[in-house]
Protein backbone atom coordinates (compact mmCIF):
# COMPACT_ATOMS: atom_id res chain seq x y z
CA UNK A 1 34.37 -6.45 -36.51
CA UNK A 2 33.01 -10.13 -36.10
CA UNK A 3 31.93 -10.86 -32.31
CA UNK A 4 32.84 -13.97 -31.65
CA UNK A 5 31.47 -15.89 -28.47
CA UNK A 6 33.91 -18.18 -26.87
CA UNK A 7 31.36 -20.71 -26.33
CA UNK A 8 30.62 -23.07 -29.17
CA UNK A 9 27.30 -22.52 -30.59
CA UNK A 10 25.12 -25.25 -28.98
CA UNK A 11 21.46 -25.83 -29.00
CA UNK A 12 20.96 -26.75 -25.32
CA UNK A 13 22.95 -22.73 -24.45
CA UNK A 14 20.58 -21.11 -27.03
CA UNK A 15 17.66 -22.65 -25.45
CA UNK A 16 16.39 -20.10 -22.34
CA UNK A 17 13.66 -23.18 -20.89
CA UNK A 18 17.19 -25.48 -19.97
CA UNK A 19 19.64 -24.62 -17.47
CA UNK A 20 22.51 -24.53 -19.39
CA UNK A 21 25.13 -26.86 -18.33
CA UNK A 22 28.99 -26.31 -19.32
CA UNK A 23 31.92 -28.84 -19.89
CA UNK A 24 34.97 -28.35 -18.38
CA UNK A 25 36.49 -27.27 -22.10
CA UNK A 26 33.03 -24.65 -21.88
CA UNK A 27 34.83 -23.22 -19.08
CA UNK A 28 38.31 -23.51 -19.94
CA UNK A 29 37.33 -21.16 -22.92
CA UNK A 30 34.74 -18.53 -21.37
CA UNK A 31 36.85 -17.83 -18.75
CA UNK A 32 40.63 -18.23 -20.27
CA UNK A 33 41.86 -20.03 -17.62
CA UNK A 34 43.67 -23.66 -17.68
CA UNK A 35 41.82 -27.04 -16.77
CA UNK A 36 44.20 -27.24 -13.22
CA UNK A 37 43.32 -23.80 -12.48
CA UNK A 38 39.37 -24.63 -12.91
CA UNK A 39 40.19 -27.96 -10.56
CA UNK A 40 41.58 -26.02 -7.95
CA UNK A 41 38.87 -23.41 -8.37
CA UNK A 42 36.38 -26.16 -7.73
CA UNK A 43 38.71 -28.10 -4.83
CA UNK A 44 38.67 -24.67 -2.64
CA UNK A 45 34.80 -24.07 -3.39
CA UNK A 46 35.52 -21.29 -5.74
CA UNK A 47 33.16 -22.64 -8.20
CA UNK A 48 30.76 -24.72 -8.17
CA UNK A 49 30.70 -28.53 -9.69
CA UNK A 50 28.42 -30.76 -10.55
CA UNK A 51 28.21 -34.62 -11.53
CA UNK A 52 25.72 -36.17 -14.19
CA UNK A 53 24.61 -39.65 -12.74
CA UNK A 54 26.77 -42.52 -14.95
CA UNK A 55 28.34 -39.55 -17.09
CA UNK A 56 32.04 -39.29 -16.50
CA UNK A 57 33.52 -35.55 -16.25
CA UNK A 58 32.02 -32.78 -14.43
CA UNK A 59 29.65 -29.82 -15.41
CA UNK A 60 29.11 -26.30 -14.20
CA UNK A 61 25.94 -24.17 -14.63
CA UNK A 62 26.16 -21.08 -17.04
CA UNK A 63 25.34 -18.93 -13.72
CA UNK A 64 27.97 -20.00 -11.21
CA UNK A 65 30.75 -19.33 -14.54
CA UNK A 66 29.96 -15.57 -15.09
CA UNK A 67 29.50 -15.09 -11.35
CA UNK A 68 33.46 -15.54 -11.48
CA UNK A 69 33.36 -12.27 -13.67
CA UNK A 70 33.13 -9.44 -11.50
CA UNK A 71 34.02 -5.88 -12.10
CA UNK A 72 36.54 -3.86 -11.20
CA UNK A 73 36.72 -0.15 -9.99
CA UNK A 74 38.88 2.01 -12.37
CA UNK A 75 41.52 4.09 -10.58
CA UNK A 76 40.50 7.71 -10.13
């Protein structure tokens, strides 16, 4: 079985000496969830946004995405 990463294969996310920085779509895939739902997440403080001076669009740091993943406890 292939593994396939939902993030596009990008240079800057392979690289470990840049903070990665993900795109709205970035996020839209990794976490499955639709572009309104990722606004809203970012309008209650849920996630955290950031702006690139002159750059239109936001972007969100690798980090603060998979600190939205958290685990569950099975039922016993």
């Amino acid at each position: 079985m292939d593994n396939i990463s939902p993030l596009p294969a990008r240079r800057d996310l392979a690289d470990t000496h840049l903070a990665p920085t993900l795109t709205i779509e970035d996020v839209k895939c990794r976490l499955r969830l639709s572009k309104r739902k990722i606004y809203d997440m970012v309008r209650d403080g849920d996630l955290q946004a950031y702006r690139i001076k002159n750059v239109r669009g936001l972007r969100f740091k690798l980090e603060d995405v998979d600190a939205q993943l958290v685990p569950i406890r099975a039922a016993a």
